[in-house]
PDB file of N, CA and C in Angstrom:
ATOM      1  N   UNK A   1       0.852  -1.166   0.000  1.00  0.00           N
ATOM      2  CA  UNK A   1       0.000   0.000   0.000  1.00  0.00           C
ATOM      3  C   UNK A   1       0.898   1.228   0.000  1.00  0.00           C
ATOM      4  N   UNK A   2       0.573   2.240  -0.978  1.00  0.00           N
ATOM      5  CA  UNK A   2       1.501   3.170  -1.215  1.00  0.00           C
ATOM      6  C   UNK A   2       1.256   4.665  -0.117  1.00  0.00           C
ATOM      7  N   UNK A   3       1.876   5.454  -0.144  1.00  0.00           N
ATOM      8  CA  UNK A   3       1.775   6.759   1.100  1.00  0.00           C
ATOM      9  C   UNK A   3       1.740   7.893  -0.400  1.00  0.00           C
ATOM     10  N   UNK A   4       0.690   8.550   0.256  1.00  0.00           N
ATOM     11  CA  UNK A   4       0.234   9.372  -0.743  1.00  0.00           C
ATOM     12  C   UNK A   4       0.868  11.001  -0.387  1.00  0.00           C
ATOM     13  N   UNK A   5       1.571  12.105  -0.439  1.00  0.00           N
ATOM     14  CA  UNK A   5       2.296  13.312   0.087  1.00  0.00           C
ATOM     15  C   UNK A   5       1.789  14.080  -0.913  1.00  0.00           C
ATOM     16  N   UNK A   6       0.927  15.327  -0.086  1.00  0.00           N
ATOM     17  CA  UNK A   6       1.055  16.653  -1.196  1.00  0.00           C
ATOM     18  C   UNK A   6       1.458  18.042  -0.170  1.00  0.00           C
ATOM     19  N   UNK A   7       1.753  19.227  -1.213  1.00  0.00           N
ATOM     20  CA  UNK A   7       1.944  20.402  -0.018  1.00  0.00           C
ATOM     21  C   UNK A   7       1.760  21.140  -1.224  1.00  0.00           C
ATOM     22  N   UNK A   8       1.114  22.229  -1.406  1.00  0.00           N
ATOM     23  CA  UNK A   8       0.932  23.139  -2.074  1.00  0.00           C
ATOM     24  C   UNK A   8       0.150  24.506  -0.920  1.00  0.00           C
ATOM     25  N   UNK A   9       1.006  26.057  -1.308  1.00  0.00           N
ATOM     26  CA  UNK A   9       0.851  27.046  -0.772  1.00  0.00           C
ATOM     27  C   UNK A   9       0.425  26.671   1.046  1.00  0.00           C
ATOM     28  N   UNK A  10       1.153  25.683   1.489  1.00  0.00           N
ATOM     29  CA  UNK A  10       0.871  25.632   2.852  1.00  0.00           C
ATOM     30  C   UNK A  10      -0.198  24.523   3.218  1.00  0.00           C
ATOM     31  N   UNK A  11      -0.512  24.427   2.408  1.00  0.00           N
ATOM     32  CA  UNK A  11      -1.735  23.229   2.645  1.00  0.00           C
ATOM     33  C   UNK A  11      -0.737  21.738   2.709  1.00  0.00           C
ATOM     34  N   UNK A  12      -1.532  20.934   2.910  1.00  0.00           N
ATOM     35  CA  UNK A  12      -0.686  19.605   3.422  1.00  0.00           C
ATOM     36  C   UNK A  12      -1.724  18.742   3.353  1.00  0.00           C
ATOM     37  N   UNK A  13      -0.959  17.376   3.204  1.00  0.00           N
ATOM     38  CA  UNK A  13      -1.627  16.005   2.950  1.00  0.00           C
ATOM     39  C   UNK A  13      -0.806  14.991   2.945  1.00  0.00           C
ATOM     40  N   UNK A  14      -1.538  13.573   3.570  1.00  0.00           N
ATOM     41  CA  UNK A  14      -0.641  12.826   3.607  1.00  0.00           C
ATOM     42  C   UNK A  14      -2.002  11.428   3.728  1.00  0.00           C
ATOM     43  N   UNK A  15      -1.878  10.356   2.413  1.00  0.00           N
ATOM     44  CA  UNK A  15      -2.930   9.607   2.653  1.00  0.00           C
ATOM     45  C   UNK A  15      -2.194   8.007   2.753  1.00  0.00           C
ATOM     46  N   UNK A  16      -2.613   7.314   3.158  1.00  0.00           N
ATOM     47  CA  UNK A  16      -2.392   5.982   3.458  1.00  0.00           C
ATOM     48  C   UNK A  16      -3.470   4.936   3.491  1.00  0.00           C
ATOM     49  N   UNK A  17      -3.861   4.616   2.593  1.00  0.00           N
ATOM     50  CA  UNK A  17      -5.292   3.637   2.642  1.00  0.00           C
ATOM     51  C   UNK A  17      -6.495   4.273   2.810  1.00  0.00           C
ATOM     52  N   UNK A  18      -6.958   3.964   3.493  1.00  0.00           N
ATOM     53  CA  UNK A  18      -8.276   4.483   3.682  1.00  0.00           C
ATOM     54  C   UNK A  18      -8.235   5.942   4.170  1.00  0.00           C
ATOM     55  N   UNK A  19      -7.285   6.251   4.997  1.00  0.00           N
ATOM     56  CA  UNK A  19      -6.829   7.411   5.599  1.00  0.00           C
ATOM     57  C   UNK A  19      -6.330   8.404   5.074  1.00  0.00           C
ATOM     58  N   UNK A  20      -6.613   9.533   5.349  1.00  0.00           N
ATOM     59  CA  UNK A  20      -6.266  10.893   4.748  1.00  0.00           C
ATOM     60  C   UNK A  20      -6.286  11.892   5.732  1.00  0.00           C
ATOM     61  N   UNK A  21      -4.940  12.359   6.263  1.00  0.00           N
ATOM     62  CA  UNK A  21      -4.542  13.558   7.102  1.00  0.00           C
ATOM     63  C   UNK A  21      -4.754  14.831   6.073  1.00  0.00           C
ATOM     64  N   UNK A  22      -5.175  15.901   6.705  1.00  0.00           N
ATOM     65  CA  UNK A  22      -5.168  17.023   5.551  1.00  0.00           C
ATOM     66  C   UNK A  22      -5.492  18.281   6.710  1.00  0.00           C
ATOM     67  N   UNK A  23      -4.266  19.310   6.190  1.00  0.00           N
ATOM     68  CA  UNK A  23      -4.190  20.554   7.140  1.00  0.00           C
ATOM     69  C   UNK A  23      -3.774  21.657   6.254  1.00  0.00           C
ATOM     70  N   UNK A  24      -5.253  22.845   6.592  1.00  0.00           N
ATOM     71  CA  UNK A  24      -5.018  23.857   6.160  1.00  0.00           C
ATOM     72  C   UNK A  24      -4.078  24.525   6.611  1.00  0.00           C
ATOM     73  N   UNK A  25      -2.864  25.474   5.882  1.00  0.00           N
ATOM     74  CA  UNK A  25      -1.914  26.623   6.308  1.00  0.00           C
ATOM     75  C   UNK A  25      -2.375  26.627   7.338  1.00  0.00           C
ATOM     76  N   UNK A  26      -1.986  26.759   8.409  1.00  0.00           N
ATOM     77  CA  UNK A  26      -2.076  27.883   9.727  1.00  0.00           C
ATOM     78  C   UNK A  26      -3.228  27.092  11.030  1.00  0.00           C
ATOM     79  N   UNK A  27      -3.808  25.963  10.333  1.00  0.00           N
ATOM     80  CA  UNK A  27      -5.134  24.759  10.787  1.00  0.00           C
ATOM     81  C   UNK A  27      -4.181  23.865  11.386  1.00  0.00           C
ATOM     82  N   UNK A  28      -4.839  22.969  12.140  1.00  0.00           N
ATOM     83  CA  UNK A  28      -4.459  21.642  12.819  1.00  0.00           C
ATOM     84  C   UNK A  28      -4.543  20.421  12.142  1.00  0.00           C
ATOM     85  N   UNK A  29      -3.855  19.653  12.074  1.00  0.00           N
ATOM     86  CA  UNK A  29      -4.290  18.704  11.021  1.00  0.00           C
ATOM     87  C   UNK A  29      -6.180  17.998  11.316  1.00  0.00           C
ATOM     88  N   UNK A  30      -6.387  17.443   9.849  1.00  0.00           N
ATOM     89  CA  UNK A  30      -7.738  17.105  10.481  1.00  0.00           C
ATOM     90  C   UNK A  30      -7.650  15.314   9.926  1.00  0.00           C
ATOM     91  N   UNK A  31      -8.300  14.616  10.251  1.00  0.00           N
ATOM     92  CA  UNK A  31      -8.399  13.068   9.813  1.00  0.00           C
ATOM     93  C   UNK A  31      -9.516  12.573   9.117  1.00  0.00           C
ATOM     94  N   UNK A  32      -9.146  11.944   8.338  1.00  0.00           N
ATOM     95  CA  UNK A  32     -10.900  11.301   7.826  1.00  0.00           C
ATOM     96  C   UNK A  32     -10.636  10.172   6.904  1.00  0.00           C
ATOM     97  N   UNK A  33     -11.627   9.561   7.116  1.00  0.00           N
ATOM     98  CA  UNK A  33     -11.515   7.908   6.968  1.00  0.00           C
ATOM     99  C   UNK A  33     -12.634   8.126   5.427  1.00  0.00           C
ATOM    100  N   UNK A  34     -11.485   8.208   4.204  1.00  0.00           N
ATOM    101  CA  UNK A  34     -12.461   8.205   3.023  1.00  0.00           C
ATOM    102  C   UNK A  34     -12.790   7.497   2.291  1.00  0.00           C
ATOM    103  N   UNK A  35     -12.650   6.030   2.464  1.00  0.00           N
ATOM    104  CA  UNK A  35     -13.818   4.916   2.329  1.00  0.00           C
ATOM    105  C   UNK A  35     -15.256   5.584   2.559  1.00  0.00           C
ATOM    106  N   UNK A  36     -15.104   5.453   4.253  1.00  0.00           N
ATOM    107  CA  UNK A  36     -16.404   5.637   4.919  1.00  0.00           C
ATOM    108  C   UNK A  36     -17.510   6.966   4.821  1.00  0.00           C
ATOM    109  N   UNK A  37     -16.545   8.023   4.254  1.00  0.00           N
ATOM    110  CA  UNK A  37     -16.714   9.808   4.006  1.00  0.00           C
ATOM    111  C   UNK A  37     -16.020  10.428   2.853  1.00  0.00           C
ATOM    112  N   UNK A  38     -16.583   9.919   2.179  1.00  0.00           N
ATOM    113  CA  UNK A  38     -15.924  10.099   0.591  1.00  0.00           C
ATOM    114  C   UNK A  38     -15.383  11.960   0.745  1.00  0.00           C
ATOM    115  N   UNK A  39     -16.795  13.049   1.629  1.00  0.00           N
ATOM    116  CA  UNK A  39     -16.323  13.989   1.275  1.00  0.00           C
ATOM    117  C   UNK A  39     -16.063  14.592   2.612  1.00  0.00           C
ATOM    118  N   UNK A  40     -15.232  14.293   3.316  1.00  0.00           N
ATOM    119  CA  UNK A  40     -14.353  14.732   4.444  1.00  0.00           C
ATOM    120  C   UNK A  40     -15.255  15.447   5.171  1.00  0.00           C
ATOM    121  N   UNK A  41     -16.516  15.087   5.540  1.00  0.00           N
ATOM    122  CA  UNK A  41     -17.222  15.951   6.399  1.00  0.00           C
ATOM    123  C   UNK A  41     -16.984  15.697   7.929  1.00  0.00           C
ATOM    124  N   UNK A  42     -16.832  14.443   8.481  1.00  0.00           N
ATOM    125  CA  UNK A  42     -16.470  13.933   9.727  1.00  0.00           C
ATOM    126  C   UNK A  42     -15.217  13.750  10.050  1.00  0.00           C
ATOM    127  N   UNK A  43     -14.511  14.983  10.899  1.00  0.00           N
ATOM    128  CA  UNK A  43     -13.084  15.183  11.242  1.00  0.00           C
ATOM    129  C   UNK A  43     -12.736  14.259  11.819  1.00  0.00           C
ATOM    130  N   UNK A  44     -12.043  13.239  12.202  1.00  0.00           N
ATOM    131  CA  UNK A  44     -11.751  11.826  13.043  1.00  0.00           C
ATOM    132  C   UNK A  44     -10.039  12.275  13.979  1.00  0.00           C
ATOM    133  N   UNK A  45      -9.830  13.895  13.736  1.00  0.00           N
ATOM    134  CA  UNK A  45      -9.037  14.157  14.768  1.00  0.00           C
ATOM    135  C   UNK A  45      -9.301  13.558  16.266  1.00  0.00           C
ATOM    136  N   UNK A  46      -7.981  13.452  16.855  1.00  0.00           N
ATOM    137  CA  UNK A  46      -8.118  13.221  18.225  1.00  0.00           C
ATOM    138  C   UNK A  46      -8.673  11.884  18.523  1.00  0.00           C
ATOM    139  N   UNK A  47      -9.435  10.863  17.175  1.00  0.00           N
ATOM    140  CA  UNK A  47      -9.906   9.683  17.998  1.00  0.00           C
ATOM    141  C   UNK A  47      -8.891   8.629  17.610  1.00  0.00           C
ATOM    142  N   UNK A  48      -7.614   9.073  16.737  1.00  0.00           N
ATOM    143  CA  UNK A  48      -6.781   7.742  16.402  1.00  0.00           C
ATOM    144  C   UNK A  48      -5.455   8.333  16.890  1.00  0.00           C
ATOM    145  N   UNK A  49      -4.887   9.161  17.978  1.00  0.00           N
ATOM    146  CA  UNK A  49      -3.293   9.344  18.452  1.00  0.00           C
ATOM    147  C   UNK A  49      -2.492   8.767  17.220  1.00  0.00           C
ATOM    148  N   UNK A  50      -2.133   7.675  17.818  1.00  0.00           N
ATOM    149  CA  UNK A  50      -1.051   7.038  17.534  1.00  0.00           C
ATOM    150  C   UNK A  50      -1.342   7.291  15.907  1.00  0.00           C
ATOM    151  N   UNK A  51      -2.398   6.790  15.121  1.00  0.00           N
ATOM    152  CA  UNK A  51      -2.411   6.838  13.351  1.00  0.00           C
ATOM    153  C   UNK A  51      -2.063   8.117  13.172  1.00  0.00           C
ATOM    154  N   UNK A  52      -2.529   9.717  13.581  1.00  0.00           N
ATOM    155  CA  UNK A  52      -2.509  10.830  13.478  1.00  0.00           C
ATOM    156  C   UNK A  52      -0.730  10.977  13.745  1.00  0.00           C
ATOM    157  N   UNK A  53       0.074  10.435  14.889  1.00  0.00           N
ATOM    158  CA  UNK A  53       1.142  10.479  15.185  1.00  0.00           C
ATOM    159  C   UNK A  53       1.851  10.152  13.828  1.00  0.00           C
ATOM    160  N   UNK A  54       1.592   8.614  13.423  1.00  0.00           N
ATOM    161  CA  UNK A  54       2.392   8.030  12.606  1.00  0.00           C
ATOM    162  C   UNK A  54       2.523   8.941  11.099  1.00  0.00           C
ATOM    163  N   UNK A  55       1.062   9.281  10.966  1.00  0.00           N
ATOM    164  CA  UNK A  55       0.738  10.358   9.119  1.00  0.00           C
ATOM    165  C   UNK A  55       1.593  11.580   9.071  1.00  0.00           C
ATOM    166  N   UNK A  56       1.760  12.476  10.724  1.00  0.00           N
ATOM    167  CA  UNK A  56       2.482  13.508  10.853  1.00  0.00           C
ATOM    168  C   UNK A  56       3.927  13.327  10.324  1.00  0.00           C
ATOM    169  N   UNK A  57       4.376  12.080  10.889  1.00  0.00           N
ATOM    170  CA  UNK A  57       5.476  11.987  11.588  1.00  0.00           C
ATOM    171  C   UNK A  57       6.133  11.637   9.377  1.00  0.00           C
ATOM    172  N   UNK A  58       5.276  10.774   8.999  1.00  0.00           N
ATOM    173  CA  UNK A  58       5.628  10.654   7.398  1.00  0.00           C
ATOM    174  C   UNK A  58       5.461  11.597   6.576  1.00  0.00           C
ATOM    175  N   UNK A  59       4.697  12.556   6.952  1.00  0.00           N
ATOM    176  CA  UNK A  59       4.603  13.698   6.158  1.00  0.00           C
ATOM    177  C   UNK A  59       5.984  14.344   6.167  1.00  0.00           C
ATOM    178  N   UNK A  60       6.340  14.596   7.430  1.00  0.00           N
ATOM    179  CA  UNK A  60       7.439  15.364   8.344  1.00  0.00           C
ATOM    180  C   UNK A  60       8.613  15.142   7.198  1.00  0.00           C
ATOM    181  N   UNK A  61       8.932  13.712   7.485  1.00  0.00           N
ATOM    182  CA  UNK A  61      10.109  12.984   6.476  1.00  0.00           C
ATOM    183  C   UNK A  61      10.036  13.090   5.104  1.00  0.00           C
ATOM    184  N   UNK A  62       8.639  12.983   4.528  1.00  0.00           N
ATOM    185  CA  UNK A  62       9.060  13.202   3.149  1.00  0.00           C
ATOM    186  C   UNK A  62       8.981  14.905   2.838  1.00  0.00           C
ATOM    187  N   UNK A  63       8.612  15.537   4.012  1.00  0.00           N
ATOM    188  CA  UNK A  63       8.628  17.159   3.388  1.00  0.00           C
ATOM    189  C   UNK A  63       9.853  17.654   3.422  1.00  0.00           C
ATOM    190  N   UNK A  64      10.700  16.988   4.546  1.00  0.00           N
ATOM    191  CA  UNK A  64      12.439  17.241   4.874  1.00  0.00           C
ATOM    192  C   UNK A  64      12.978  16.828   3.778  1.00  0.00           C
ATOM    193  N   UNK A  65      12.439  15.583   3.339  1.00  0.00           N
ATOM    194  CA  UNK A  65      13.492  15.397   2.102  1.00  0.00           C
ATOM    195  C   UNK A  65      13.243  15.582   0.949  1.00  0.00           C
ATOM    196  N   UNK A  66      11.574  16.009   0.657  1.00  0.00           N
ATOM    197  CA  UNK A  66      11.565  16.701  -0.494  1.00  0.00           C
ATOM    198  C   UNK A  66      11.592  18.245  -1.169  1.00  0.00           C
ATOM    199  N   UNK A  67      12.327  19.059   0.854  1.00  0.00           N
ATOM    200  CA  UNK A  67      12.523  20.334   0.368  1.00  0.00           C
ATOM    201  C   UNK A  67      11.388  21.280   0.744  1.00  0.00           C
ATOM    202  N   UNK A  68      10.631  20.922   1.192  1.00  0.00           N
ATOM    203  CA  UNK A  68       9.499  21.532   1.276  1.00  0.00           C
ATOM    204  C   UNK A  68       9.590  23.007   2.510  1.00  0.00           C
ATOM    205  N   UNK A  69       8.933  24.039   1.730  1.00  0.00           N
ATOM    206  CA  UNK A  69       9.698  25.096   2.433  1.00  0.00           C
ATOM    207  C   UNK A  69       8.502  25.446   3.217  1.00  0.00           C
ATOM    208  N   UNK A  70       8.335  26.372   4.741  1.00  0.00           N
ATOM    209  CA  UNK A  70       7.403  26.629   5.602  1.00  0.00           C
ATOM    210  C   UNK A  70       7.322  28.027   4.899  1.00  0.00           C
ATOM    211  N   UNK A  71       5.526  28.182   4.433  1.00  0.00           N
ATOM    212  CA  UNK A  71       5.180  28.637   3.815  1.00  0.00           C
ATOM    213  C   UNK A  71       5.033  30.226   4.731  1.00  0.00           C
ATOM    214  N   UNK A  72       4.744  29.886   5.653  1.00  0.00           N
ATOM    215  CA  UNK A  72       4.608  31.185   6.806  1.00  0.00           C
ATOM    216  C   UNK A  72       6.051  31.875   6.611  1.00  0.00           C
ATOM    217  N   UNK A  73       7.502  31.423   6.049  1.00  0.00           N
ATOM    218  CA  UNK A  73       8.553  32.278   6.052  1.00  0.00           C
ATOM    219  C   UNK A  73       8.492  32.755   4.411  1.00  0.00           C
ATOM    220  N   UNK A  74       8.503  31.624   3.592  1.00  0.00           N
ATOM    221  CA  UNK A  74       8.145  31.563   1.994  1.00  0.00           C
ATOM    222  C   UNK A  74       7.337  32.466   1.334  1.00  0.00           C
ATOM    223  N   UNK A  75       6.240  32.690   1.951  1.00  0.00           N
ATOM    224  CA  UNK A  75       4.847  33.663   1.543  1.00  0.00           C
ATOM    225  C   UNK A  75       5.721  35.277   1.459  1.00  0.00           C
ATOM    226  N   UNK A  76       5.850  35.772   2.664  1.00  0.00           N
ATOM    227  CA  UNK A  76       6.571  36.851   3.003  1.00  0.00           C
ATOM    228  C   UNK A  76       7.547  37.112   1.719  1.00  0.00           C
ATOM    229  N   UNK A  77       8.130  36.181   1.360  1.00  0.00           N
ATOM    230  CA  UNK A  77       9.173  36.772   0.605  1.00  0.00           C
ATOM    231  C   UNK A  77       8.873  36.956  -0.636  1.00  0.00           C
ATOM    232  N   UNK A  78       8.138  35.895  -1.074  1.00  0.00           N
ATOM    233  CA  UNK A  78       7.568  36.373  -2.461  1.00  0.00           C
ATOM    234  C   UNK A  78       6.875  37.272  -2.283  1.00  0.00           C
ATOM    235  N   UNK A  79       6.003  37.952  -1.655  1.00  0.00           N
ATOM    236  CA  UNK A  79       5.355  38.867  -1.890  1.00  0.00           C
ATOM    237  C   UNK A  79       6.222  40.081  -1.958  1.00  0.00           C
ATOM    238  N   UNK A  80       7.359  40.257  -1.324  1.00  0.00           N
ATOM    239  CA  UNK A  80       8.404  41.551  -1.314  1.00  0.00           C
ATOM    240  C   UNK A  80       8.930  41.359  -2.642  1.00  0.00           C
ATOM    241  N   UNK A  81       9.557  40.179  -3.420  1.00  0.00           N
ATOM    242  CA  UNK A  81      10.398  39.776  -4.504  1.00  0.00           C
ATOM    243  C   UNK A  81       8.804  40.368  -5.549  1.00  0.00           C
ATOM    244  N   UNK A  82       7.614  40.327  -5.018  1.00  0.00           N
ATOM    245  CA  UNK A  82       6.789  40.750  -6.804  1.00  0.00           C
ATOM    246  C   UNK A  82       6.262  42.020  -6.409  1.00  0.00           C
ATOM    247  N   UNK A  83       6.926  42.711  -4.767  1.00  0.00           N
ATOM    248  CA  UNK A  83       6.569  44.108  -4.835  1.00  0.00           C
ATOM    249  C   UNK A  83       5.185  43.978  -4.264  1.00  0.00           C
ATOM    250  N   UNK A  84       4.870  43.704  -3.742  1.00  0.00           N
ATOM    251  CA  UNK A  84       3.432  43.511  -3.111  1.00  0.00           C
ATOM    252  C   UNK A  84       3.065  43.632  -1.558  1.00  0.00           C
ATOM    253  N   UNK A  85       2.484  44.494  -1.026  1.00  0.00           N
ATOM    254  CA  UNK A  85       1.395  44.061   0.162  1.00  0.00           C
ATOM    255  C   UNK A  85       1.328  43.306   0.465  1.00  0.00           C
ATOM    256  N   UNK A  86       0.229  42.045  -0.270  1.00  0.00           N
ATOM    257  CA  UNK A  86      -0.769  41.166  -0.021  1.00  0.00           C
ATOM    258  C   UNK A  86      -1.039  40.898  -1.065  1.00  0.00           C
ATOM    259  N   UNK A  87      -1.186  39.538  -0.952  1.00  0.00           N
ATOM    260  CA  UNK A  87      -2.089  38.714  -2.432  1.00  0.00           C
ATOM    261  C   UNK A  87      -3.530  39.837  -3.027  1.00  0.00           C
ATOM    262  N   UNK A  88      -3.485  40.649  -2.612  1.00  0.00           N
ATOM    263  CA  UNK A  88      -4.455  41.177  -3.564  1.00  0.00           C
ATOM    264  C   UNK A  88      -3.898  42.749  -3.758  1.00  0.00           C
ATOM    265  N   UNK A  89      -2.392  42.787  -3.789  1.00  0.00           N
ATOM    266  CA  UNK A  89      -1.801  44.286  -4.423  1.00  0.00           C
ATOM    267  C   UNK A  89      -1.461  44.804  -3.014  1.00  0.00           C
TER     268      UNK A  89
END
């Protein structure tokens, strides 16, 4: 069974079978079992520790080694490098 990793603009993911960790920028991670909840309405934070431990902990490793930059320092700079405020000028 393969481990599924995404990160785009701060967002995060990390799926493993049935399971799917997924945390907004600046959010807590949330859990959901998408067999059972195809559309992530029932957060299953806090009722599996240890699974929530283990998804973090693989995300962690493949974001270290695939470079993955913390978007809270990242954001900031692009916005100075295109001359900008804020995403909206």
């Amino acid at each position: 069974m393969g481990v599924t990793f995404f990160e785009h603009e701060g967002n995060a993911a990390v799926r493993l079978g049935q399971f799917k960790l997924v945390r907004l920028h600046g959010r807590p991670w949330e859990l959901y079992d998408i067999e059972a909840d195809r559309t992530e309405l029932s957060d299953l934070a806090g009722q599996n520790a240890p699974l929530e431990r283990e998804l973090q902990g693989q995300w962690q490793a493949w974001a270290d080694q695939a470079g993955v930059l913390d978007w809270s320092v990242v954001f900031p700079k692009l916005l100075a490098a295109w001359g900008l405020q804020s995403v909206d000028g």
